[in-house]
C-alpha atoms as a PDB file:
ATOM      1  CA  UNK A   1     146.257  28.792 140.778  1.00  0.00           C
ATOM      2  CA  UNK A   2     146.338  32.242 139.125  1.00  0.00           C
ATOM      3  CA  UNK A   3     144.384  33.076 135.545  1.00  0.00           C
ATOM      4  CA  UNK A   4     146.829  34.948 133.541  1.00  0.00           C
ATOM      5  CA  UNK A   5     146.185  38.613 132.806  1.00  0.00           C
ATOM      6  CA  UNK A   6     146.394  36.855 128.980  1.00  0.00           C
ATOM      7  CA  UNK A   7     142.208  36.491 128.352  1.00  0.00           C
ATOM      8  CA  UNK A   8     143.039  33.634 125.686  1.00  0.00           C
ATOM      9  CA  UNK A   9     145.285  31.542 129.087  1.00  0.00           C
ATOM     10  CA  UNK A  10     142.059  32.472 131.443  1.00  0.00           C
ATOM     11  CA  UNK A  11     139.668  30.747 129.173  1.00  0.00           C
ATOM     12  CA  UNK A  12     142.005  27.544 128.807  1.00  0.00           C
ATOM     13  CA  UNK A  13     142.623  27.356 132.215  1.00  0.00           C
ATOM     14  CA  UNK A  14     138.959  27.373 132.551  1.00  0.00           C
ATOM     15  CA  UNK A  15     138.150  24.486 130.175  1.00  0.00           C
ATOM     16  CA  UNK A  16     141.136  22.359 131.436  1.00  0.00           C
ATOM     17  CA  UNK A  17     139.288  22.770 135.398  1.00  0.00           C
ATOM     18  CA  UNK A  18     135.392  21.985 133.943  1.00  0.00           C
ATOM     19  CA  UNK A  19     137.486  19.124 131.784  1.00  0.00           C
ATOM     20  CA  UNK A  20     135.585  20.566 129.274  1.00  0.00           C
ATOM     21  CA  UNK A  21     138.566  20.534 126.892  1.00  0.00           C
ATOM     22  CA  UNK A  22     137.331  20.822 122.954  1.00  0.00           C
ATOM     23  CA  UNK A  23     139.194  22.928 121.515  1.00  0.00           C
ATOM     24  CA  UNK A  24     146.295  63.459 115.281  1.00  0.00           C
ATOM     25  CA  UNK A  25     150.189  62.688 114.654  1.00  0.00           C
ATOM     26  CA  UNK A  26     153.203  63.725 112.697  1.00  0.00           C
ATOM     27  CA  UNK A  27     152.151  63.969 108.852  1.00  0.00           C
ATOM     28  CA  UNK A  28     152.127  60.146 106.889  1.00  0.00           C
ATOM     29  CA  UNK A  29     154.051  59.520 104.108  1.00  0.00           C
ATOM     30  CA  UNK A  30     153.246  57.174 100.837  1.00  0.00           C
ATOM     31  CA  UNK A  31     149.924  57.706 100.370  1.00  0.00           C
ATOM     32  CA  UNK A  32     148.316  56.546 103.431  1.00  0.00           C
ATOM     33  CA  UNK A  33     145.899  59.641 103.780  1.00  0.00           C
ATOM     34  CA  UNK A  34     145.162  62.803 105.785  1.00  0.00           C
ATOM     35  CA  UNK A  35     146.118  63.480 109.517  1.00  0.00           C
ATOM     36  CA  UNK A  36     142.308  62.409 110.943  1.00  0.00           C
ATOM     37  CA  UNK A  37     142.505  59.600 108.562  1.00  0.00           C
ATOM     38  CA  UNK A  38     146.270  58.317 110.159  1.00  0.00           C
ATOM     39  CA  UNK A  39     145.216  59.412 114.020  1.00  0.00           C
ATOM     40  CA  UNK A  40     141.923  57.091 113.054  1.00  0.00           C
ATOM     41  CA  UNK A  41     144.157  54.131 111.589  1.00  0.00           C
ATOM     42  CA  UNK A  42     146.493  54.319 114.285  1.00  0.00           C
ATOM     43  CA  UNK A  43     143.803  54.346 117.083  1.00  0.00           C
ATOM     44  CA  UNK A  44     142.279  50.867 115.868  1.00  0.00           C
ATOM     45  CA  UNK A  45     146.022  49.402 115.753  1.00  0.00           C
ATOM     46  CA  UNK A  46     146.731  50.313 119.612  1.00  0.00           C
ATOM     47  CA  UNK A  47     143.069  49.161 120.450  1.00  0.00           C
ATOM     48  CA  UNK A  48     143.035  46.084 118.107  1.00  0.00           C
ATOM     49  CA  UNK A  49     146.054  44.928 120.256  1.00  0.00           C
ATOM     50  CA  UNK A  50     144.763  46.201 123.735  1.00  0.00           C
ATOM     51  CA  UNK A  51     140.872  44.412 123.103  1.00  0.00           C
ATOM     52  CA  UNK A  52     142.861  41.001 123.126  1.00  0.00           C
ATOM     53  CA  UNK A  53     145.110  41.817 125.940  1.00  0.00           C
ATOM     54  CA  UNK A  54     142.710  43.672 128.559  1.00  0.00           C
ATOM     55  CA  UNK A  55     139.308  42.227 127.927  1.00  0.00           C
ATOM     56  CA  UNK A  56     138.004  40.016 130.432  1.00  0.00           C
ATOM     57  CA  UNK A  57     141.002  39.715 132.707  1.00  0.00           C
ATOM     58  CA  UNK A  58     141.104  38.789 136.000  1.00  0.00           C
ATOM     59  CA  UNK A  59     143.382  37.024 139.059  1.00  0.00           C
ATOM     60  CA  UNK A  60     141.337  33.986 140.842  1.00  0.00           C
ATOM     61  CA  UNK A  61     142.733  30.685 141.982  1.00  0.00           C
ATOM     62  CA  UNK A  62     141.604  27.660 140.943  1.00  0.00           C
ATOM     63  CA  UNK A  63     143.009  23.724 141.445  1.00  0.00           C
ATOM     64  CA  UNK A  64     144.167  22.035 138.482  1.00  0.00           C
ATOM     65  CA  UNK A  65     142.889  18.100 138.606  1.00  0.00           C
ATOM     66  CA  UNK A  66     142.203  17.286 134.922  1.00  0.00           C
ATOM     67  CA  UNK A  67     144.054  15.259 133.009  1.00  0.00           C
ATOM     68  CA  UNK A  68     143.742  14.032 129.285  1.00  0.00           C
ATOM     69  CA  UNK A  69     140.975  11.983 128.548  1.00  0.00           C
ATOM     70  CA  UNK A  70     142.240   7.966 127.864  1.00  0.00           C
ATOM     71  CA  UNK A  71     143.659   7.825 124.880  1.00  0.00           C
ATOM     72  CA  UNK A  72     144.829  11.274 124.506  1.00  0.00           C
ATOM     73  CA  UNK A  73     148.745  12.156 124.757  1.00  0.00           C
ATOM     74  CA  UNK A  74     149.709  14.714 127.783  1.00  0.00           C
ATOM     75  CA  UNK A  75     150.474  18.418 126.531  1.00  0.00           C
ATOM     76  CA  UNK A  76     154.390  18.565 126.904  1.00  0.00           C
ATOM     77  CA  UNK A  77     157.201  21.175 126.731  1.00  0.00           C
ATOM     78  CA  UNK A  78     157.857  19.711 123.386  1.00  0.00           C
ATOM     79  CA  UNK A  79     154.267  20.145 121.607  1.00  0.00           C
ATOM     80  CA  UNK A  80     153.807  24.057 123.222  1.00  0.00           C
ATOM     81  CA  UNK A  81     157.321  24.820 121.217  1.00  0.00           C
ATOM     82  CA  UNK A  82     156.323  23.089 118.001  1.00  0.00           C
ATOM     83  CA  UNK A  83     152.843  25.021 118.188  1.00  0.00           C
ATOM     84  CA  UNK A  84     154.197  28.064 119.328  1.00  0.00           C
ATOM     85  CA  UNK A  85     156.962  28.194 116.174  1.00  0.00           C
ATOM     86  CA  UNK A  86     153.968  27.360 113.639  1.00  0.00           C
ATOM     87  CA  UNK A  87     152.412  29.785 114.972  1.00  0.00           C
ATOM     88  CA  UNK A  88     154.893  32.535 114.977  1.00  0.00           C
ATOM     89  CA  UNK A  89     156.534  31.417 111.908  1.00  0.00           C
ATOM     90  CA  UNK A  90     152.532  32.099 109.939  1.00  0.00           C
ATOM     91  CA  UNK A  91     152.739  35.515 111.725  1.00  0.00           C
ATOM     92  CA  UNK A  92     156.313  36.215 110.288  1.00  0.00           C
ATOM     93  CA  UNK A  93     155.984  35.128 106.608  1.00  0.00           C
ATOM     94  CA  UNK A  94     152.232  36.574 105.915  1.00  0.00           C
ATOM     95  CA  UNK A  95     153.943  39.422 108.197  1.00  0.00           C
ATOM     96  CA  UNK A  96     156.981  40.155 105.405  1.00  0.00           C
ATOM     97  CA  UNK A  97     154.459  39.399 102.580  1.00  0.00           C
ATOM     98  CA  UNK A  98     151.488  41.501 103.313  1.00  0.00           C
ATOM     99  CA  UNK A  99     154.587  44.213 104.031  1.00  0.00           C
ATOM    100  CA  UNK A 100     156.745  44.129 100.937  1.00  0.00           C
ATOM    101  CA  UNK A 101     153.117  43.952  99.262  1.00  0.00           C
ATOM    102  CA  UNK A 102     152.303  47.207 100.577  1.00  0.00           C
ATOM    103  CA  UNK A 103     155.617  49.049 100.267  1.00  0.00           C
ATOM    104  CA  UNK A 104     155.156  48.185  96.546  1.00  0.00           C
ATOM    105  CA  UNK A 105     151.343  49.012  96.414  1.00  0.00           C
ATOM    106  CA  UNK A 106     150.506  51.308  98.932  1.00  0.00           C
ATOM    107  CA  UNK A 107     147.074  51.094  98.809  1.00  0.00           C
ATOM    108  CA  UNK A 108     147.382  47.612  99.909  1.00  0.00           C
ATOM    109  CA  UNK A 109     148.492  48.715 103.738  1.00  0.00           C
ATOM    110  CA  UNK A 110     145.213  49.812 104.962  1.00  0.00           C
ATOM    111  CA  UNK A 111     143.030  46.997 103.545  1.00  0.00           C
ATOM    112  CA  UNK A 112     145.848  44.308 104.880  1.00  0.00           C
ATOM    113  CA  UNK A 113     145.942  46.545 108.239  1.00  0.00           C
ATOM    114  CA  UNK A 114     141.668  46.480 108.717  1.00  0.00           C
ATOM    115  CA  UNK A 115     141.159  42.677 107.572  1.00  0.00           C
ATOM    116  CA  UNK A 116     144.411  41.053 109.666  1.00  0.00           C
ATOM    117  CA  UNK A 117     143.283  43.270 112.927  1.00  0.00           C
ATOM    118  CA  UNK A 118     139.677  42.726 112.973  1.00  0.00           C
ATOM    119  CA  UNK A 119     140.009  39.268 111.563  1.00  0.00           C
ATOM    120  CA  UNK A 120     142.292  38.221 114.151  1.00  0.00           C
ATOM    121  CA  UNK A 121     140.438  39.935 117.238  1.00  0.00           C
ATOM    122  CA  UNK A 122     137.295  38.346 116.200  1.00  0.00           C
ATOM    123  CA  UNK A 123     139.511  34.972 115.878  1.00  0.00           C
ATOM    124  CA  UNK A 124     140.439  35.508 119.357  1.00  0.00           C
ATOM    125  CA  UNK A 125     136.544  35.821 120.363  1.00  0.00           C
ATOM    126  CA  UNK A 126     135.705  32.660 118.729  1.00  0.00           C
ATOM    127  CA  UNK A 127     138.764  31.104 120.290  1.00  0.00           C
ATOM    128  CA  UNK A 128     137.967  32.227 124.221  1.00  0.00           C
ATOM    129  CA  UNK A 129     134.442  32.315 124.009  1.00  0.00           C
ATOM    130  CA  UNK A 130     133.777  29.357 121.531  1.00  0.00           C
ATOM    131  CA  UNK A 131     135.931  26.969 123.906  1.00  0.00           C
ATOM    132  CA  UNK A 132     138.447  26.616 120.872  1.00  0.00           C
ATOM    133  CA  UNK A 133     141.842  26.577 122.492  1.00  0.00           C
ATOM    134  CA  UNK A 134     142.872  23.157 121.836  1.00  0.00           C
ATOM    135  CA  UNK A 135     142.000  23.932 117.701  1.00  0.00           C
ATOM    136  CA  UNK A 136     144.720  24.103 115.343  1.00  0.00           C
ATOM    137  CA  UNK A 137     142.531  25.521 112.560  1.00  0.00           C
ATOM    138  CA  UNK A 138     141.592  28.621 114.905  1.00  0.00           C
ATOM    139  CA  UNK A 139     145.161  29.178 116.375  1.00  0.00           C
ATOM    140  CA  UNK A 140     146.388  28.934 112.116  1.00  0.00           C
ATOM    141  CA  UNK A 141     144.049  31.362 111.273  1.00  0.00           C
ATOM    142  CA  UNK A 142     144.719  33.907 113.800  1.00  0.00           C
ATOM    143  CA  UNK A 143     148.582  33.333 112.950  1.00  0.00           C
ATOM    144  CA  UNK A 144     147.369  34.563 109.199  1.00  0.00           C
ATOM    145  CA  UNK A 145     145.032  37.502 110.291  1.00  0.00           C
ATOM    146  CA  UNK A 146     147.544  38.772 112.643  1.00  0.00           C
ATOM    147  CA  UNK A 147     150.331  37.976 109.741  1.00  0.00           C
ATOM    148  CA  UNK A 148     148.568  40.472 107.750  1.00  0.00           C
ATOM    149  CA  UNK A 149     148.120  43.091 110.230  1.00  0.00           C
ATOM    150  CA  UNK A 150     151.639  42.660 111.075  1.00  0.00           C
ATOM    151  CA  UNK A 151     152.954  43.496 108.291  1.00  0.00           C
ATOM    152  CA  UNK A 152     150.589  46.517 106.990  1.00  0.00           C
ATOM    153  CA  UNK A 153     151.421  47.806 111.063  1.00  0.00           C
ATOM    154  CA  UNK A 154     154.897  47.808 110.539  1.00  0.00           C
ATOM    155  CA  UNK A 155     154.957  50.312 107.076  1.00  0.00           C
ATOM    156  CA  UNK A 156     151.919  52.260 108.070  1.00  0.00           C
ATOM    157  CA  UNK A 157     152.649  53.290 111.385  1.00  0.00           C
ATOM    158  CA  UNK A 158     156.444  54.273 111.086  1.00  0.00           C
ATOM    159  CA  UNK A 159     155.144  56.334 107.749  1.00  0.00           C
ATOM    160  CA  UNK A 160     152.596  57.816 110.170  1.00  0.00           C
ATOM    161  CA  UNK A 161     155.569  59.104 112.713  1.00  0.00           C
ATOM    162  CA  UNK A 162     157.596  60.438 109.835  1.00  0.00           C
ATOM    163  CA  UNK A 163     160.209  57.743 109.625  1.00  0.00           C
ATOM    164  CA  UNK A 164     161.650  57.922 105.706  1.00  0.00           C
ATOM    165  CA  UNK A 165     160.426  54.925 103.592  1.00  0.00           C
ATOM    166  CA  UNK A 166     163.668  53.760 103.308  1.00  0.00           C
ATOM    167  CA  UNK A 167     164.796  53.260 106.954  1.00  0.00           C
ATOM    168  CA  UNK A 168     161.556  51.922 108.339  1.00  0.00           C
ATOM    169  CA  UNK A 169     162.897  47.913 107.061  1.00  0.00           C
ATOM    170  CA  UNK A 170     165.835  48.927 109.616  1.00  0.00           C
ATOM    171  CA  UNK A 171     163.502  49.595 111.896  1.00  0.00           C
ATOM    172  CA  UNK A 172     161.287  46.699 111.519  1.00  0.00           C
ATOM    173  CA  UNK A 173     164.080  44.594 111.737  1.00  0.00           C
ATOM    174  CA  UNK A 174     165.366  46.710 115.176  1.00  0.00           C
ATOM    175  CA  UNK A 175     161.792  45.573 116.611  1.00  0.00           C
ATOM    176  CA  UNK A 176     162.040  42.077 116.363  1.00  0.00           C
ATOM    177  CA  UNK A 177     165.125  41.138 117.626  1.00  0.00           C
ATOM    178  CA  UNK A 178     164.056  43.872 120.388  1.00  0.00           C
ATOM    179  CA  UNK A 179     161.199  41.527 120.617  1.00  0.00           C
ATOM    180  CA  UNK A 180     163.141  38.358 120.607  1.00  0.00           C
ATOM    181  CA  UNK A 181     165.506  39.635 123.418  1.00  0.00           C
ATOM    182  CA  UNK A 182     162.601  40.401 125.618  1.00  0.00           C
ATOM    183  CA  UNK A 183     160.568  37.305 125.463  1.00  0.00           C
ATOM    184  CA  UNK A 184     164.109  35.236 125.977  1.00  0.00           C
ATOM    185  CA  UNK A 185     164.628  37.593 128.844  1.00  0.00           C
ATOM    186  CA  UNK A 186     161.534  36.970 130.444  1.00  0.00           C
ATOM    187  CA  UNK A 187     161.489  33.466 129.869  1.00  0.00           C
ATOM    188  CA  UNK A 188     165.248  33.758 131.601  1.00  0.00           C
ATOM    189  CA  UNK A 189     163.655  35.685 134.626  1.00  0.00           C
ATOM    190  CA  UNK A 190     160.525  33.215 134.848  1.00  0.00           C
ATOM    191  CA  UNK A 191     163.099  30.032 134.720  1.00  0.00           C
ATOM    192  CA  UNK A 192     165.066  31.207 137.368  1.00  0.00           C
ATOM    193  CA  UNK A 193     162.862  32.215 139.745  1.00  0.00           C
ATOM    194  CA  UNK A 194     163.869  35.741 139.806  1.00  0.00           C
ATOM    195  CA  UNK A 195     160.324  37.183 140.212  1.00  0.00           C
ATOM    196  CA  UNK A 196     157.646  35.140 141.206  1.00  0.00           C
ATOM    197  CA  UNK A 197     154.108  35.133 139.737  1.00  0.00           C
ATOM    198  CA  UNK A 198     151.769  35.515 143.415  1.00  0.00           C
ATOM    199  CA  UNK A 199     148.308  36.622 143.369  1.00  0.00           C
ATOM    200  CA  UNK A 200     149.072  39.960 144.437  1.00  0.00           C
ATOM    201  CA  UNK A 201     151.753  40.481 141.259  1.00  0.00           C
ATOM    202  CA  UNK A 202     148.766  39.084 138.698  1.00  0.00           C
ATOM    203  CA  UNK A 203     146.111  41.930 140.586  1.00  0.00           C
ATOM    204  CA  UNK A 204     148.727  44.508 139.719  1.00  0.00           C
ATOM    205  CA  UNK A 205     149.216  43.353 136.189  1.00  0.00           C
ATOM    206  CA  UNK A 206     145.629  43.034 135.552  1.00  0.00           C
ATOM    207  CA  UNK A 207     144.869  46.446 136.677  1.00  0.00           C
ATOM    208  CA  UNK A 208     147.769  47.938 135.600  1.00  0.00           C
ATOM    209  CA  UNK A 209     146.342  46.587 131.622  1.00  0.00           C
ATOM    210  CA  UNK A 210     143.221  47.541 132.021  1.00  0.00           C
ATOM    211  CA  UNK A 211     143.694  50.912 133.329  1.00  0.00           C
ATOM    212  CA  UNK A 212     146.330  51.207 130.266  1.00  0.00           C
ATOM    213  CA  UNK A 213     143.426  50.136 127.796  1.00  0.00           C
ATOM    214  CA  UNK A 214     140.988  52.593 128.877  1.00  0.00           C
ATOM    215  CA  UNK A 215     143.687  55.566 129.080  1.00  0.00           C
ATOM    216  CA  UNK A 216     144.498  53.871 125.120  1.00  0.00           C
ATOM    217  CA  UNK A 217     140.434  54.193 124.551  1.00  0.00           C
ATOM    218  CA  UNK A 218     139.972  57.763 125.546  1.00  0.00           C
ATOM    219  CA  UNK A 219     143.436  59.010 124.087  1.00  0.00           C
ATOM    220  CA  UNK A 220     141.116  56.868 120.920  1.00  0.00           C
ATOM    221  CA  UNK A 221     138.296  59.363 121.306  1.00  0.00           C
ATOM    222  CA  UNK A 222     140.295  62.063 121.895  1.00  0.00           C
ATOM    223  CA  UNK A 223     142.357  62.258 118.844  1.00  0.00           C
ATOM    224  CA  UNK A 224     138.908  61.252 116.637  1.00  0.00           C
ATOM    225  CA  UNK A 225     136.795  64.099 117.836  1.00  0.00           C
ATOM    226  CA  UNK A 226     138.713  66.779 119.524  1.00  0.00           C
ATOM    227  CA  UNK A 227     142.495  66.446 117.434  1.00  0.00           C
ATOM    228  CA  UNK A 228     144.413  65.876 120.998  1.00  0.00           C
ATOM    229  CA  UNK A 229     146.290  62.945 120.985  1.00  0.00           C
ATOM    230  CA  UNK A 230     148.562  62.847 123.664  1.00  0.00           C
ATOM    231  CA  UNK A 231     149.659  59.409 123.840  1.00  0.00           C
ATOM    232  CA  UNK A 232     150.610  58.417 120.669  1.00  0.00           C
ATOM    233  CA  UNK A 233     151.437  62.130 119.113  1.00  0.00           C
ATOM    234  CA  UNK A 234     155.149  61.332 119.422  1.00  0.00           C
ATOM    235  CA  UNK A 235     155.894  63.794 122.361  1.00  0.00           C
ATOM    236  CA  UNK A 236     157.145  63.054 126.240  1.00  0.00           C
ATOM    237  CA  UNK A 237     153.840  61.547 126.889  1.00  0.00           C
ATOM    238  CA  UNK A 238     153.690  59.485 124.219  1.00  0.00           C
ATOM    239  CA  UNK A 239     157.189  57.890 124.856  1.00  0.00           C
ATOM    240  CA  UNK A 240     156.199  57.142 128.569  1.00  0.00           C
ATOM    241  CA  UNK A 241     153.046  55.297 127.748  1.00  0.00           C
ATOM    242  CA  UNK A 242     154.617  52.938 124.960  1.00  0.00           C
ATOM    243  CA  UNK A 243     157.765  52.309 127.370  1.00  0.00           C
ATOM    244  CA  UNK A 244     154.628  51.641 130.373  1.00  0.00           C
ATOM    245  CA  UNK A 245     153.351  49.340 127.497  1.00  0.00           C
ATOM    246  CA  UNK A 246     156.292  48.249 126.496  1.00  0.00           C
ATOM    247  CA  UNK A 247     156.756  47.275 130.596  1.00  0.00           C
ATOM    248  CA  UNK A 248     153.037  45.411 130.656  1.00  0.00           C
ATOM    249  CA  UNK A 249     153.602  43.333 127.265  1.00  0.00           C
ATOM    250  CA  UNK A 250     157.061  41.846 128.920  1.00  0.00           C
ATOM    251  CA  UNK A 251     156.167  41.031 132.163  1.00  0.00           C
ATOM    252  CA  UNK A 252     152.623  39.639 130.772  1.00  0.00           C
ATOM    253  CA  UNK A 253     155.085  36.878 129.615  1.00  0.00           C
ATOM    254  CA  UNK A 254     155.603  35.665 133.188  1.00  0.00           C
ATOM    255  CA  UNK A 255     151.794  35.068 133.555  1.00  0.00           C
ATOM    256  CA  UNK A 256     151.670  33.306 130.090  1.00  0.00           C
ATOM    257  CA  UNK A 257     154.889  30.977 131.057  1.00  0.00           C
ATOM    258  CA  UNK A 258     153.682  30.163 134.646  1.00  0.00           C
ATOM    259  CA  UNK A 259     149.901  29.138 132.877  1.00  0.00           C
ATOM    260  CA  UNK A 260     151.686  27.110 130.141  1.00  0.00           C
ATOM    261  CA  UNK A 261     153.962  25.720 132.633  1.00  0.00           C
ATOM    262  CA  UNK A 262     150.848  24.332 135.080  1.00  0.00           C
ATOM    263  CA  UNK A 263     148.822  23.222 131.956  1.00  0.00           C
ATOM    264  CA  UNK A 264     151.515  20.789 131.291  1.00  0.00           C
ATOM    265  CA  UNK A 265     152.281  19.653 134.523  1.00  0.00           C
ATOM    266  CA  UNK A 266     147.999  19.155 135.037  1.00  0.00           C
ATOM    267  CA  UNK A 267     148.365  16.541 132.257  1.00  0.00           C
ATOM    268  CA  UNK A 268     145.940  18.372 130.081  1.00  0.00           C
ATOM    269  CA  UNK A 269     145.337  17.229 126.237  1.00  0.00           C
ATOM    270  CA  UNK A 270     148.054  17.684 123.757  1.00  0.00           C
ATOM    271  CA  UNK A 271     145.879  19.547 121.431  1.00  0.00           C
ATOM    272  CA  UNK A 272     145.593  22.214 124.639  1.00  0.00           C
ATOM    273  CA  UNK A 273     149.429  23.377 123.144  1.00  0.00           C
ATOM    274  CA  UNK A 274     147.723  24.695 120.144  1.00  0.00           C
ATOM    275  CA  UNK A 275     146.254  27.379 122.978  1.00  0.00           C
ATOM    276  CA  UNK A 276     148.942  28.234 124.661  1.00  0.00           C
ATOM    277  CA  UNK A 277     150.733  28.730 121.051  1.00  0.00           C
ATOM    278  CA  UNK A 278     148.043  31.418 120.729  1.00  0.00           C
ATOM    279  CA  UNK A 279     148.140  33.174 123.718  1.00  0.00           C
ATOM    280  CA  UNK A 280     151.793  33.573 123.669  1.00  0.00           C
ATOM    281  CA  UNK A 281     151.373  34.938 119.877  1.00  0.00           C
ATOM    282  CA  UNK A 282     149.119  37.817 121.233  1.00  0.00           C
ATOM    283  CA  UNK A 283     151.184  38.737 123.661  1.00  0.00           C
ATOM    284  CA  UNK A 284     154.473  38.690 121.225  1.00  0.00           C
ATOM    285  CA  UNK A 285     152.107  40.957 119.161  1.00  0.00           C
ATOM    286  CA  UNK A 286     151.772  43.513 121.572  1.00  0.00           C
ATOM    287  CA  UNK A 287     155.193  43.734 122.468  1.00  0.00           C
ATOM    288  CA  UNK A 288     156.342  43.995 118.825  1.00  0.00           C
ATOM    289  CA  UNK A 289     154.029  46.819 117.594  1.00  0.00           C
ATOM    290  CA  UNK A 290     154.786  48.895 121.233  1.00  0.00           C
ATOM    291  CA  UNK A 291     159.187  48.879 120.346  1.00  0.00           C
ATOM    292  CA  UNK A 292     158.362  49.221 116.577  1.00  0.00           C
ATOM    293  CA  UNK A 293     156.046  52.532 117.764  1.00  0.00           C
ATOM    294  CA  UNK A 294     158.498  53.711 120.538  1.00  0.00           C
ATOM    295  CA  UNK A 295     161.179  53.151 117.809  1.00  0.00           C
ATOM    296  CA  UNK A 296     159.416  54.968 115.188  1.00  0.00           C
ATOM    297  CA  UNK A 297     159.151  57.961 117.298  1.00  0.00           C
ATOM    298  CA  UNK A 298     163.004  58.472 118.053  1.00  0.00           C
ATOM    299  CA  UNK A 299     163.554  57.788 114.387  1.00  0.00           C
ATOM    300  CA  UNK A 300     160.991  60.512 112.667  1.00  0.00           C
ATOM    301  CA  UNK A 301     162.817  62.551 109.463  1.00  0.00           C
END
């Protein structure tokens, strides 16, 4: 079986084989600082999203034999949507508070942006590397970090690309049903066959990530030392990398689908859904802040 270009899906796949099963830019508005100050807060949102998609990924094959310990319930269809609407429904309320929060206090976006995107990358750490994915606690709190950064990404970033203060709920709004067709899209395409997740589609989409994290990481350096920013500056680059993003973060979803999908039919632990509710929030994530970016850039005053 494939691991999923999704680092949080390799891990669990891992644990469910071992049946070791535990667990420089367009000028800001509203106060958010100078031009190296926005190019600086805008590099750690693109990386804090690309360190939990691209780091330790990897296509291998692997036979899936474990079951649920006696006593435990299978994972079904049933518990990985329950999990996976907790989790998304955490995201979305902190999400709309920590962002109404800032549009009234200002000052509040940059805290709420630092503390949701390094709290939740660090959650993911524990989570992969700290054989957590079958915790609700760890999945919750993630769903609260990223809640925050959610919602301090969504003023901060348009505000960075120019949009006026007053459009950019429009525009967060835009994003997520964007980001609700796409998943239901993918989930249409993975259902019916229509592309097929093979070994040599997961290489490409592994590669394809991690090349677009390290072109993210020097674009990073870049913009923090030398003021060229190509990718995210808002120009013809720029537009092509977040629609190549844009590409990655959707058809990621077929690798997270065709994982969930095997975990259930392996008869792994119920408590495994908590997981796969995670991994399926970072990828949502992704694709979210990539069409609220693209968005912001054809909608700068």
């Amino acid at each position: 079986m494939l691991g999923s270009s999704n680092p949080v899906f390799n891990n669990m796949n891992e644990q469910v084989q071992r049946g070791g099963i535990g667990t420089a830019q367009r000028g800001g508005q509203g106060g958010f600082g100078q031009q190296g100050q926005q190019g600086g807060y805008q590099g750690f949102a693109q990386g804090q999203q690309f360190a939990q998609q691209a780091a330790f990924r990897q296509g291998y094959e692997q036979d899936y034999q474990q079951q649920a310990p006696a006593g435990e319930r299978p994972m079904t269809i049933d518990d990985v949507v329950t999990k996976s609407a907790m989790t998304l429904g955490i995201i979305v309320a902190l999400g709309a508070v920590a962002f109404f929060l800032s549009q009234n206090n200002p000052g509040l976006a940059i805290p709420f942006l630092l503390v949701g995107g390094i709290g939740g990358f660090i959650t993911v750490l524990v989570a992969t590397f700290g054989k957590k994915m079958g915790s609700a606690p760890v999945t919750l709190i993630y769903a609260a970090f990223e809640g925050l950064f959610v919602g301090a990404f969504s003023l901060v970033i348009p505000s960075a690309y120019g949009v006026a203060g007053a459009s950019i709920p429009t525009l967060v709004f835009q994003a997520i049903i964007a980001s609700i067709a796409v998943f239901a899209g993918m989930l249409f395409v993975y259902k019916t066959g229509a592309i097929r997740v093979t070994p040599r589609f997961t290489r490409f989409m592994t590669a394809a990530i991690i090349g677009v994290a390290l072109m993210a990481l020097i674009n990073f350096v870049a913009a923090m030392f030398f003021d060229f920013n190509p990718l995210r500056d808002g120009g013809p680059i720029a537009i092509i990398f977040s629609l190549v993003c844009i590409g990655l973060a959707a058809f990621s979803f077929l690798m997270d689908f065709d994982n969930a999908d095997k975990l259930v039919r392996a008869g792994a632990p119920a408590k495994m859904a908590w997981g796969v509710a995670l991994g399926l929030a970072v990828t949502i994530v992704w694709l979210y802040t990539e069409i609220l970016r693209l968005l912001a850039i054809f909608n700068n005053d």
